[in-house]
Protein backbone atom coordinates (compact mmCIF):
# COMPACT_ATOMS: atom_id res chain seq x y z
CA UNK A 1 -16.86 -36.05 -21.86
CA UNK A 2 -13.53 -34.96 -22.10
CA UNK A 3 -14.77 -31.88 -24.28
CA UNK A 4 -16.71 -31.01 -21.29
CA UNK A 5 -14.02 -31.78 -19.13
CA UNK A 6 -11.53 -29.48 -20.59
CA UNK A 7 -14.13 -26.78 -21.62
CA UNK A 8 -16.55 -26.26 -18.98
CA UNK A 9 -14.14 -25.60 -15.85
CA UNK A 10 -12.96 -22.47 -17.45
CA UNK A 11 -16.50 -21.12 -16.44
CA UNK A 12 -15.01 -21.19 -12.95
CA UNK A 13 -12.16 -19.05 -11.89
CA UNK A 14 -10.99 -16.93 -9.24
CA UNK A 15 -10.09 -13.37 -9.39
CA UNK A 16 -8.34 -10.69 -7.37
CA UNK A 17 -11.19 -9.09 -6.82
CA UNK A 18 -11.27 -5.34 -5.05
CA UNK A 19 -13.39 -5.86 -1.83
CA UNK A 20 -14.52 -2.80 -0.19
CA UNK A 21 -16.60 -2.75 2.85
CA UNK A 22 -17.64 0.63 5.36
CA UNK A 23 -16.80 -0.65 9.55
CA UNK A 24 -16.74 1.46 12.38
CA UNK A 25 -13.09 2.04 13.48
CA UNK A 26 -11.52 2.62 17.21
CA UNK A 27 -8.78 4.74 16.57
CA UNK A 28 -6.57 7.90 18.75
CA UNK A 29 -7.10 11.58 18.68
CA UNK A 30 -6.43 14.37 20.64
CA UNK A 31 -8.48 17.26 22.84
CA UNK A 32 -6.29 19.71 24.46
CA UNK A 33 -9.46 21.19 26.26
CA UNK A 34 -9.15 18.22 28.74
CA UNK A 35 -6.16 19.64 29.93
CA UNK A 36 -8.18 22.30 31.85
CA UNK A 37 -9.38 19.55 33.96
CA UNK A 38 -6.96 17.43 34.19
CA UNK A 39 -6.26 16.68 37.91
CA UNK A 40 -2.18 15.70 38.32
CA UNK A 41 -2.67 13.81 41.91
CA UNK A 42 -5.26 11.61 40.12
CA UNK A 43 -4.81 11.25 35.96
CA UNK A 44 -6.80 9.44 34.20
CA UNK A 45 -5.37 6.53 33.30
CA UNK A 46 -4.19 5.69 36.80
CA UNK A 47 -0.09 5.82 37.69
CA UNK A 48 0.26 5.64 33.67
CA UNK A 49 -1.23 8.86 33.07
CA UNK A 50 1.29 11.47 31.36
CA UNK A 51 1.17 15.05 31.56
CA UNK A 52 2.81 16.80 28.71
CA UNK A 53 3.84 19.98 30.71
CA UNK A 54 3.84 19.75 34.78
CA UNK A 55 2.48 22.07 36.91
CA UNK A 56 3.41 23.51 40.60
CA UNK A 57 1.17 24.95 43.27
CA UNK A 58 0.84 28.16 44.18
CA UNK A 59 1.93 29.58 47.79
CA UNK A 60 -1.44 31.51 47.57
CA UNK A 61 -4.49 30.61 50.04
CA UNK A 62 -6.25 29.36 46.62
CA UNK A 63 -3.50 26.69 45.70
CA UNK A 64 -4.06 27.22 42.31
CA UNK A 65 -1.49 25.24 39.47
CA UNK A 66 0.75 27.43 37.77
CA UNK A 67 3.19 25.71 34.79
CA UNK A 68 6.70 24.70 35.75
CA UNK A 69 8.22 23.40 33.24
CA UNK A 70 7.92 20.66 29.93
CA UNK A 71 7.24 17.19 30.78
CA UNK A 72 9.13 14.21 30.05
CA UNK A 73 6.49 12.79 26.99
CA UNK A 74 6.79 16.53 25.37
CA UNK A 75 10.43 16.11 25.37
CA UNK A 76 10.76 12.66 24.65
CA UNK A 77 8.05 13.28 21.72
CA UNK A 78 10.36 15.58 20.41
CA UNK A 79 13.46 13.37 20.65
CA UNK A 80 11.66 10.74 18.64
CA UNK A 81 10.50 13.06 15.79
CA UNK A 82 14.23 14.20 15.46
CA UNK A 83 15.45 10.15 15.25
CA UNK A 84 13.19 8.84 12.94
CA UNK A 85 12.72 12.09 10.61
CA UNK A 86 8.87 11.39 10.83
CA UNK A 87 6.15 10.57 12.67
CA UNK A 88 5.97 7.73 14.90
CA UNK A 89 2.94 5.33 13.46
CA UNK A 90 0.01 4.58 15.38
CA UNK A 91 -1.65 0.95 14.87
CA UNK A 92 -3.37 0.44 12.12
CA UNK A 93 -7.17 -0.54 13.47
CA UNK A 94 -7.91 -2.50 10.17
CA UNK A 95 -5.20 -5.42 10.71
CA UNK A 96 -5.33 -7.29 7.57
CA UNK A 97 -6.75 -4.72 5.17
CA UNK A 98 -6.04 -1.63 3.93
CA UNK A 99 -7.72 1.39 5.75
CA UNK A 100 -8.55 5.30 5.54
CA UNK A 101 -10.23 7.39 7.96
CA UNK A 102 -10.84 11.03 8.97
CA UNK A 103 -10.98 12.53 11.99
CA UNK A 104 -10.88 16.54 13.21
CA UNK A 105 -9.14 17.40 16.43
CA UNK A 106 -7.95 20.89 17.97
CA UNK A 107 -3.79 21.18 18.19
CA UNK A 108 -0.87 23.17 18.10
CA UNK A 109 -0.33 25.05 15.01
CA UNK A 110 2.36 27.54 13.35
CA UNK A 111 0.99 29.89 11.29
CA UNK A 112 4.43 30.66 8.97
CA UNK A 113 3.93 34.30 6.42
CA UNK A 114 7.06 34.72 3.74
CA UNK A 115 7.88 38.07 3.88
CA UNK A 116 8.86 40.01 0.14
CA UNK A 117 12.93 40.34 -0.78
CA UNK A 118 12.30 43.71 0.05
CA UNK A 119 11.38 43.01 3.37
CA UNK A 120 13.90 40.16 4.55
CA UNK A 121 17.25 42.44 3.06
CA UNK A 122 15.71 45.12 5.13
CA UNK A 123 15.01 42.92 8.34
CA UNK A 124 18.49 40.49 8.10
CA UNK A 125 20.59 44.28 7.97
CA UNK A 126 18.31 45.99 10.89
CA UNK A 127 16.58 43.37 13.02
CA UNK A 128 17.43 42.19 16.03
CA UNK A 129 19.45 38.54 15.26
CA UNK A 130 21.33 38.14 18.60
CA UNK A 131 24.75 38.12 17.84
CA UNK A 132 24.26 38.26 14.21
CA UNK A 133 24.75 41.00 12.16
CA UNK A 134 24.18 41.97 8.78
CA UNK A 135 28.14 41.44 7.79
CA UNK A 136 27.56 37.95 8.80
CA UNK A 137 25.08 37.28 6.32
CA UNK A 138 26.24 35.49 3.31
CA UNK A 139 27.82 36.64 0.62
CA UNK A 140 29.47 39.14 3.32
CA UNK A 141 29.87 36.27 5.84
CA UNK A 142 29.42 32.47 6.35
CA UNK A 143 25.69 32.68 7.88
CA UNK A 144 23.17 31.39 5.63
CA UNK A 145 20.27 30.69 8.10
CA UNK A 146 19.49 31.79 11.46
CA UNK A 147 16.14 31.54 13.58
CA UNK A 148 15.17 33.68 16.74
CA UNK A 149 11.92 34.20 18.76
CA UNK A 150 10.49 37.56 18.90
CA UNK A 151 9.19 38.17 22.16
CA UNK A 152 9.59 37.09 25.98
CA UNK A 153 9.50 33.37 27.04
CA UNK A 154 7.47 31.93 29.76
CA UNK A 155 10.44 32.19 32.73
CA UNK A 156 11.95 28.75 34.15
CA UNK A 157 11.87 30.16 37.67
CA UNK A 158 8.79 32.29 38.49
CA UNK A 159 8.56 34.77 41.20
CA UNK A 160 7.28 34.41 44.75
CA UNK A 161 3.81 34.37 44.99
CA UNK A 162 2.34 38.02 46.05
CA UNK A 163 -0.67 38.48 47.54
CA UNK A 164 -1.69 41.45 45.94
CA UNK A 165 -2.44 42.99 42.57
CA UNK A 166 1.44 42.74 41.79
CA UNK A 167 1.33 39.06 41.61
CA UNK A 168 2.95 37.47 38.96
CA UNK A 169 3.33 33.75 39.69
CA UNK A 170 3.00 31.78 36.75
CA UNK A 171 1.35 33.95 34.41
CA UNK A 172 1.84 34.65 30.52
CA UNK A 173 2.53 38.31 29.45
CA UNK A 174 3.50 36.78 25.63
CA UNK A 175 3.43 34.33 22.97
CA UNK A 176 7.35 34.72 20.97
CA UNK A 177 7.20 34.57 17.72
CA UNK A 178 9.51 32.59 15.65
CA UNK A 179 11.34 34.12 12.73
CA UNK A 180 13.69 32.22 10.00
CA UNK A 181 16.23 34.69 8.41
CA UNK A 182 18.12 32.83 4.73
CA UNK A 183 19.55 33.81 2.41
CA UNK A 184 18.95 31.69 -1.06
CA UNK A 185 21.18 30.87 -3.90
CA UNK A 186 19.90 32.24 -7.13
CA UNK A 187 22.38 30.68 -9.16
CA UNK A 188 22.78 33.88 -11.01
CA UNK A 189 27.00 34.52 -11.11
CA UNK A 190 28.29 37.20 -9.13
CA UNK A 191 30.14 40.28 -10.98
CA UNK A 192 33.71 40.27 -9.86
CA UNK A 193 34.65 42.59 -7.18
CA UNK A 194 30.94 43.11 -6.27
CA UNK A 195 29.81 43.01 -2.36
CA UNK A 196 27.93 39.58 -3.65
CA UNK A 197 31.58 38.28 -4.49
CA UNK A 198 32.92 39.12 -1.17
CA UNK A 199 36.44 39.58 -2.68
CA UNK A 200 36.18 36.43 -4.93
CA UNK A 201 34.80 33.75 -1.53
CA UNK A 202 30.81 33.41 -3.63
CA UNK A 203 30.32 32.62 -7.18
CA UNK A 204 27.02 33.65 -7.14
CA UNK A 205 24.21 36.17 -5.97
CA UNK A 206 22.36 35.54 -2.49
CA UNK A 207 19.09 36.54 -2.00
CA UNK A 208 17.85 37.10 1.14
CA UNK A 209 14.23 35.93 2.95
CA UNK A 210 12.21 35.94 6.07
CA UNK A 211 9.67 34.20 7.31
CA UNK A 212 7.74 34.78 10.66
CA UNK A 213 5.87 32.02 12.64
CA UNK A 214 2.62 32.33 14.95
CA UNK A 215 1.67 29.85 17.17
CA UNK A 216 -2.43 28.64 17.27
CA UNK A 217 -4.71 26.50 18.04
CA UNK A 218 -6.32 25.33 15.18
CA UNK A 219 -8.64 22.71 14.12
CA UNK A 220 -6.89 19.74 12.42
CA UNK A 221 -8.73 17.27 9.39
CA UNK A 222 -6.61 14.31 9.54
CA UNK A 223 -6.68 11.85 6.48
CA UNK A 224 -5.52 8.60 7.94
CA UNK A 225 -4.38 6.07 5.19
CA UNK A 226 -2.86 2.37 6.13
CA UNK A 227 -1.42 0.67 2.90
CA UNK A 228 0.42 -2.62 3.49
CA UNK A 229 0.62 -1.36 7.61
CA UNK A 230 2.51 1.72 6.06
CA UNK A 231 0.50 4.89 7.32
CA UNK A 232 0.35 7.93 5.10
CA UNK A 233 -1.32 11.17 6.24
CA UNK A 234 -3.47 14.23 4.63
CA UNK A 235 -3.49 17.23 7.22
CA UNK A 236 -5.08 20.22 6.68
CA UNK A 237 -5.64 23.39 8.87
CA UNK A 238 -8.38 25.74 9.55
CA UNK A 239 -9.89 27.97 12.23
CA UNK A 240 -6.48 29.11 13.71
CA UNK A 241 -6.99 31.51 16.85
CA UNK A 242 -4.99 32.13 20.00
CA UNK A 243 -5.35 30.56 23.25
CA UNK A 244 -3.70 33.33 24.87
CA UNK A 245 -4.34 36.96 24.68
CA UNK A 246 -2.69 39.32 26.25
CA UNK A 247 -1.58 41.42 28.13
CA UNK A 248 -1.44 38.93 30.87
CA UNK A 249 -3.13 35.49 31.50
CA UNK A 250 -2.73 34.25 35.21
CA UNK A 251 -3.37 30.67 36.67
CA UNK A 252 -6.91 31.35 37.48
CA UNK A 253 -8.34 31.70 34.01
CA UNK A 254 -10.25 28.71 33.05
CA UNK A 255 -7.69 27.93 29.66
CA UNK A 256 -5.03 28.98 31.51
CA UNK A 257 -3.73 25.06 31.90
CA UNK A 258 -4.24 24.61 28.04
CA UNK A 259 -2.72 27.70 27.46
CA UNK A 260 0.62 26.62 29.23
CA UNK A 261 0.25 23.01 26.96
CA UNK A 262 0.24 25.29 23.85
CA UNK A 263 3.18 27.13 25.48
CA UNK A 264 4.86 23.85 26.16
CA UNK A 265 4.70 22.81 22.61
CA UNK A 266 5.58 25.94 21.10
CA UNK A 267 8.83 26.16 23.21
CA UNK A 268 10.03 22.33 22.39
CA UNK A 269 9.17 23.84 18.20
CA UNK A 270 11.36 26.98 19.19
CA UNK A 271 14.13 25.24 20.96
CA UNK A 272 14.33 22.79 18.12
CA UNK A 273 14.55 25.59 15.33
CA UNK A 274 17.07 27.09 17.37
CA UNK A 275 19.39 24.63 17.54
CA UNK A 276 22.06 25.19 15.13
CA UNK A 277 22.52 27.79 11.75
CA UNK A 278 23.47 27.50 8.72
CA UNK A 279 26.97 28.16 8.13
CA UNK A 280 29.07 28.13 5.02
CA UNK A 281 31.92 30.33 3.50
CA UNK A 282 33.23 29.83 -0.14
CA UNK A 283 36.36 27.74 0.52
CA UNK A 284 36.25 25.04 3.48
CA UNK A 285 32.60 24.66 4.52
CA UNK A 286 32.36 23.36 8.23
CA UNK A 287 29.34 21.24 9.89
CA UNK A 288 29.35 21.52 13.44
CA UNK A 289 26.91 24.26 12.77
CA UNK A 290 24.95 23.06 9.93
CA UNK A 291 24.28 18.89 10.75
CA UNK A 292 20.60 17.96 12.01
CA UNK A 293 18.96 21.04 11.69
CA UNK A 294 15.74 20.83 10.02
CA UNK A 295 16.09 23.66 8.21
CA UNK A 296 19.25 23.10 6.97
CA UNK A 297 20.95 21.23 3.52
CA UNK A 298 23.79 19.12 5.18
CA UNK A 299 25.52 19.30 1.54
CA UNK A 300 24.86 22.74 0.34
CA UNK A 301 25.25 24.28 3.95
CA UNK A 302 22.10 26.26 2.70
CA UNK A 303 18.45 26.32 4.01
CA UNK A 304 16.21 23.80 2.53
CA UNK A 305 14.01 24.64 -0.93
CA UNK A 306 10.62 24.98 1.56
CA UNK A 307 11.51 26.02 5.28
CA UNK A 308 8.33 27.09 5.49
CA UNK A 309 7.68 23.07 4.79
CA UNK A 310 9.61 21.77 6.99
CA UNK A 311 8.83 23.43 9.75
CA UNK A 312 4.25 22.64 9.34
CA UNK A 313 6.21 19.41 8.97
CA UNK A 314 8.31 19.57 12.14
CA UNK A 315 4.83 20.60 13.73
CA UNK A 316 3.00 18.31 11.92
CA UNK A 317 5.05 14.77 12.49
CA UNK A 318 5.06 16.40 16.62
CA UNK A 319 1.27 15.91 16.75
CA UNK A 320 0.74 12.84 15.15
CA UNK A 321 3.26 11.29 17.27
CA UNK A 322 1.16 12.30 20.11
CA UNK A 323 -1.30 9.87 18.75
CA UNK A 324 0.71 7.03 19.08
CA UNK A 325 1.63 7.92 22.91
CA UNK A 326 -0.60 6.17 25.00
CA UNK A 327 -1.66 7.35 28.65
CA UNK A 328 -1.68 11.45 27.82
CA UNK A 329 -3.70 13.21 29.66
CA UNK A 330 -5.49 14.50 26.12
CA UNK A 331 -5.35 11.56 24.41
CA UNK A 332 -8.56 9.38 24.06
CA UNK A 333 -10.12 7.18 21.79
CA UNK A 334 -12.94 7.87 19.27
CA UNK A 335 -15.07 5.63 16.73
CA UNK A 336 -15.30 6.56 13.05
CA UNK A 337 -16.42 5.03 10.02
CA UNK A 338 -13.64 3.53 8.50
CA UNK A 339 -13.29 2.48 4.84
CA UNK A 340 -11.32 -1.46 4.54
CA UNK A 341 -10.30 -2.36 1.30
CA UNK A 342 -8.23 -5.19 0.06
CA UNK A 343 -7.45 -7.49 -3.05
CA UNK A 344 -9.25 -11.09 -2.42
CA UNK A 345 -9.28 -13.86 -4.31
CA UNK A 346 -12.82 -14.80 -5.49
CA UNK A 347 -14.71 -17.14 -7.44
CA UNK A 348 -16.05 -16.02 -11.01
CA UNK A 349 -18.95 -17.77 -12.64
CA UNK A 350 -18.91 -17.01 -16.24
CA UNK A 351 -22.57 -18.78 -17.40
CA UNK A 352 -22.00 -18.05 -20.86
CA UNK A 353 -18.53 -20.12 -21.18
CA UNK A 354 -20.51 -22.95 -19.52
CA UNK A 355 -23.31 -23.14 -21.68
CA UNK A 356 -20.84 -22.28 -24.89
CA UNK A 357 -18.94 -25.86 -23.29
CA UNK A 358 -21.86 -27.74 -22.23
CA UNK A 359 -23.53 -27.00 -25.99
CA UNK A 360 -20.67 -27.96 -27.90
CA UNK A 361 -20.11 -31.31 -25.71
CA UNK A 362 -24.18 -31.92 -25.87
CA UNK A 363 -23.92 -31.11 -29.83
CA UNK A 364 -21.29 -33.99 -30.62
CA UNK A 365 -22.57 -36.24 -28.22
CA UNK A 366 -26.21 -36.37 -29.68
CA UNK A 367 -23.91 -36.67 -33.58
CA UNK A 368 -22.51 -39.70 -32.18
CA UNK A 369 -24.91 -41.09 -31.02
CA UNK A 370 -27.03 -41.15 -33.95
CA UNK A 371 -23.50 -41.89 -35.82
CA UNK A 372 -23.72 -44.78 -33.06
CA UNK A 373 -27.50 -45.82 -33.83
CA UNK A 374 -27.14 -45.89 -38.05
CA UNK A 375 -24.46 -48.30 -37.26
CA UNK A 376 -26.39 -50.30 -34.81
CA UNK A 377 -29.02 -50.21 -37.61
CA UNK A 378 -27.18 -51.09 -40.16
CA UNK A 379 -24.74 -53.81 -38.97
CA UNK A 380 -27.63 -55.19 -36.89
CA UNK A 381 -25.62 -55.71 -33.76
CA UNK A 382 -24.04 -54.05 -31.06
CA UNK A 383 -20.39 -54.43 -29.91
CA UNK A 384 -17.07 -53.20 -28.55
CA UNK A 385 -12.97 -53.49 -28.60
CA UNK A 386 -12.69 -56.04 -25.65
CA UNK A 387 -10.30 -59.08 -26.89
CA UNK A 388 -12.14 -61.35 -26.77
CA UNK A 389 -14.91 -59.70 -29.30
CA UNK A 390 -11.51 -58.90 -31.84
CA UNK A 391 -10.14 -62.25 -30.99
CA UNK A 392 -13.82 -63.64 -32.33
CA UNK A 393 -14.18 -61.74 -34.95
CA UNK A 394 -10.66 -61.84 -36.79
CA UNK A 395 -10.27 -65.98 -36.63
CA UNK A 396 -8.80 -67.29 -39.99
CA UNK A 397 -6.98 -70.22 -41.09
CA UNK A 398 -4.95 -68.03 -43.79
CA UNK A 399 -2.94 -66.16 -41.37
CA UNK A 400 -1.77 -69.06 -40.03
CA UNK A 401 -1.11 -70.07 -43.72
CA UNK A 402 0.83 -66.59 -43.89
CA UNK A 403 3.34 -67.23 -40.76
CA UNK A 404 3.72 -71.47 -40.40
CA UNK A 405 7.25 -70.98 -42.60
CA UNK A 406 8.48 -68.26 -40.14
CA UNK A 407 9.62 -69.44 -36.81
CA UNK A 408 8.41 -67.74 -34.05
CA UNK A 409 6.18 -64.96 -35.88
CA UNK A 410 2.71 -66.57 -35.07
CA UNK A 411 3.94 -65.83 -31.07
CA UNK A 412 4.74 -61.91 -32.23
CA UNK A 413 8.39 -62.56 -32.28
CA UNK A 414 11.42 -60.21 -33.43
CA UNK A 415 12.10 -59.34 -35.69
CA UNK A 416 8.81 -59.28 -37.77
CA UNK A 417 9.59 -60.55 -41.88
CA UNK A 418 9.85 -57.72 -44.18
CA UNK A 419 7.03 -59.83 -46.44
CA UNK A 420 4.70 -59.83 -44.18
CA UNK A 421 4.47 -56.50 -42.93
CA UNK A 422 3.89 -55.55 -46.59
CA UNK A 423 0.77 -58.09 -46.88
CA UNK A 424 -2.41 -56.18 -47.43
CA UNK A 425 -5.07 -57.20 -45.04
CA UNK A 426 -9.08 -56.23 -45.10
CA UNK A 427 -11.93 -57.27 -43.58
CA UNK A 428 -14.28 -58.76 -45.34
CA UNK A 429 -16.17 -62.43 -46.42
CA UNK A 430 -14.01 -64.92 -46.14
CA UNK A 431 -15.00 -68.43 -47.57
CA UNK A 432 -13.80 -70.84 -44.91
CA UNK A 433 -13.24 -73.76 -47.83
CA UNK A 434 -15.89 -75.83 -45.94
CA UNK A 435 -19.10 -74.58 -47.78
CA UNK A 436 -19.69 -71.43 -45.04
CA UNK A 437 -18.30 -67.94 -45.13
CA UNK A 438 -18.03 -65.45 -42.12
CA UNK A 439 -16.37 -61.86 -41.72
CA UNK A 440 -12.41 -61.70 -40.92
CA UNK A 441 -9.05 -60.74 -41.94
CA UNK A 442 -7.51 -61.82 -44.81
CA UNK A 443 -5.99 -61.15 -48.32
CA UNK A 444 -7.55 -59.02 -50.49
CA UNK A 445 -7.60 -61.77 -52.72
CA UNK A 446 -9.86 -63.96 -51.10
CA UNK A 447 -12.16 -61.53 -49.19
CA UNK A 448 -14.88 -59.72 -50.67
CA UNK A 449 -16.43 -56.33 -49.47
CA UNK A 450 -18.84 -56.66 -46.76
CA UNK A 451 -21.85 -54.17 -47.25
CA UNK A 452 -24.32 -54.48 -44.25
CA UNK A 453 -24.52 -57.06 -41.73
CA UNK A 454 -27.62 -59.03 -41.84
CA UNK A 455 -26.35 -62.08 -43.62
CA UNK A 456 -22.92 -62.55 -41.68
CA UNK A 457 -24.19 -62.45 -38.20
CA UNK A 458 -23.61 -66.47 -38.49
CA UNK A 459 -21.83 -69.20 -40.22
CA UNK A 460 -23.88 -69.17 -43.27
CA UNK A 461 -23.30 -71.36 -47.17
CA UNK A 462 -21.20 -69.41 -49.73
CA UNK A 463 -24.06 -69.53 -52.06
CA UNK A 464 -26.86 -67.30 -49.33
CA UNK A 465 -24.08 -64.95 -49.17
CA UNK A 466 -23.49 -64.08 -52.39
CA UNK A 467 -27.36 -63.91 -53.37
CA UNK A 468 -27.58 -61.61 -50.46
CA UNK A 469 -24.85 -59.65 -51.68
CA UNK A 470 -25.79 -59.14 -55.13
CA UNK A 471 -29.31 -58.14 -53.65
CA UNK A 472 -27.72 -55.44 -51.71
CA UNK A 473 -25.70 -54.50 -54.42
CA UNK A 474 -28.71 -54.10 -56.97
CA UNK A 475 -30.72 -52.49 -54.10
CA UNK A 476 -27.84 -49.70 -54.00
């Protein structure tokens, strides 16, 4: 039993076992199509609703909604991307496990195209840069990054409503582009005296890039992934076309109202970009110009190792934290098939350690119980260690003979004579003095070797015994 005990309940353990199971999920996405309907006196979600760009009302006899401006979620979207330097989380819909899920949704996009060296040294001497010029580009000056939008921006105040072909209230005649001049350290030194050295300021050569920035719409395949409630994202990019095409598109057109959401979003990416340059010169570098740009190294003063990067990212952590907002006007709620996964802690049956267990407990149970039955057989009785069965069988007058001259021993008394412990004791036939023998202790003197058990089950003459023992021994 305690072989089983000890063996078998190692057939039974628990695991962390990896539990996977496919549920349909409730989770946020986006379709910028529904701003074409959207009605601003009644949104959707009651006095909640948001609208991500507001809209005024034309003088015209048609009343029709012309864009007038950002609204506060679009700006406070962007506010929260620039504080936490990510996206803000949605809720995870799998509370308790582990989740992934895809889902595709139409969004704002910026197409970005790295121009060759060529190019950009060609474009950051001859382009356009506002008030920068090409003596202000590093190593000649302290500029090392600058960002500008080609083209004309949707105006803040519109004209009056005309009520003839020259009307122009509220309608786009462009799409700016944005474009990121740098200039990049190549590590490579500078020769001494050289227009790279700028009299001794840079230790090194600059090279200069460009990159140039479209806005789309394109169609978004979002890889949601929730790992101990910390959400990680795949996003990937496809279909990209314009919403707008010019030359002109005026409040009437059906898109027109997505078309000024795109607009909206593009202008809170441009503003962004535009805030700040990089600005460094060779001896006392200066930060008013450089901190929290995303663009920008706050240690090197120089642009990051992937604008291009950081600004899908910009775009990228702008969206997603439209997911989290709730009451927009686009915003709605879709089911997928989700995939839940966690570690659990599960029973394991392993059947052979059980049997292995159970057959080596059944194995020396059935030898001792035949050991068990040959003794039955040949002592002839049964018996066990209770007291009073020793107390029976060991009686004899000679151990009292062995303790009457020390005081105290024949109670167990301390301490114990050294002459005694070193008696030799067996169990045997003892010859009680009074004609009968029976089994006990004594001294190895006056015992004899019992061999089987038939003729000492009683009180029986010396003489019996003896026959019956030289039987036994002659039969062995």
């Amino acid at each position: 039993m305690p072989l089983a005990a000890v063996i078998s309940p190692g057939a039974l353990t628990t695991r962390l076992a990896y539990m996977v199971s496919e549920v349909n999920c409730t989770i946020p996405t986006l379709n910028t199509s529904a701003q074409n309907d959207a009605i601003p006196e009644r949104p959707k979600y009651g006095i909640g609703g948001y609208e991500l760009v507001y809209f005024n009302r034309s003088e015209g006899p048609d009343r029709l909604l012309y864009l007038d401006g950002i609204g506060f979620q679009m700006t406070r979207t962007g506010k929260l991307v620039d504080c936490l330097g990510t996206a803000r989380p949605i809720s995870s819909p799998c509370k308790g496990y582990n989740c992934t899920w895809n889902v595709i949704f139409d969004a704002p996009w910026y197409e970005c195209r790295e121009k060759s060296v060529d190019e950009a040294r060609k474009a950051l001497d001859t382009m356009d840069w506002i008030d920068i010029s090409n003596k202000h580009w590093a190593p000649q000056g302290p500029i090392t990054l600058f960002v500008v939008s080609d083209g004309d921006e949707y105006a803040a105040i519109q004209p009056p409503y005309r009520n003839d072909s020259g009307n122009m209230q509220g309608y786009f005649t462009d799409e700016p582009t944005l474009r990121v001049g740098y200039v990049v350290d190549t590590n490579i030194p500078v020769v001494e005296g050289s227009a790279d050295s700028n009299n001794g300021t840079w230790k090194t050569v600059f090279e200069p890039h460009w990159l140039s920035c479209d806005l789309f719409k394109a169609s978004w395949n979002v890889t949601f992934n929730f790992t101990s409630e910390i959400q990680s994202t795949i996003v990937k990019t496809s279909d990209k076309r314009r919403v707008f095409e010019p030359p002109k598109m005026g409040p009437g057109h059906p898109d027109y109202r997505e078309n000024a959401l795109y607009n909206g979003f593009g202008r809170l990416i441009r503003n962004r970009l535009r805030n700040g340059l990089g600005f460094k010169n060779g001896s006392s570098d200066t930060t008013r110009y450089s901190d929290y740009h995303p663009l920008i190294n706050s240690t090197t003063r120089l642009a990051v190792a992937n604008p291009k990067g950081e600004i899908e990212k910009l775009v990228v952590d702008t969206v997603l934290t439209f997911l989290s907002t709730p009451f927009l006007e686009i915003g709605l709620n879709t089911t997928v098939e989700c995939k839940k996964w966690r570690f659990e802690n599960r029973f394991y049956y392993n059947r052979k350690s059980l049997w292995i267990g159970y057959a080596i407990s059944i194995i020396v149970a059935l030898v001792s119980v035949f050991i068990g039955m040959h003794s039955i057989y040949r002592n002839g009785i049964a018996s066990d260690t209770l007291f009073s069965r020793v107390l029976v069988t060991t009686r004899n007058p000679t151990l009292d003979k062995l303790v009457e001259n020390h005081e105290g021993v024949c109670l167990g008394g301390d301490p114990f004579p050294e002459e005694l412990e070193k008696t030799r004791l067996r169990f045997g036939i003892l010859d009680r003095g009074d004609g009968t023998t029976h089994t006990a202790f004594g001294t190895a003197d006056e015992t004899e070797v019992m061999i089987g058990g038939e003729g000492f089950r009683g009180l029986e003459s010396p003489r019996m015994v003896r026959e019956d023992y030289g039987r036994i021994g002659q039969g062995i």
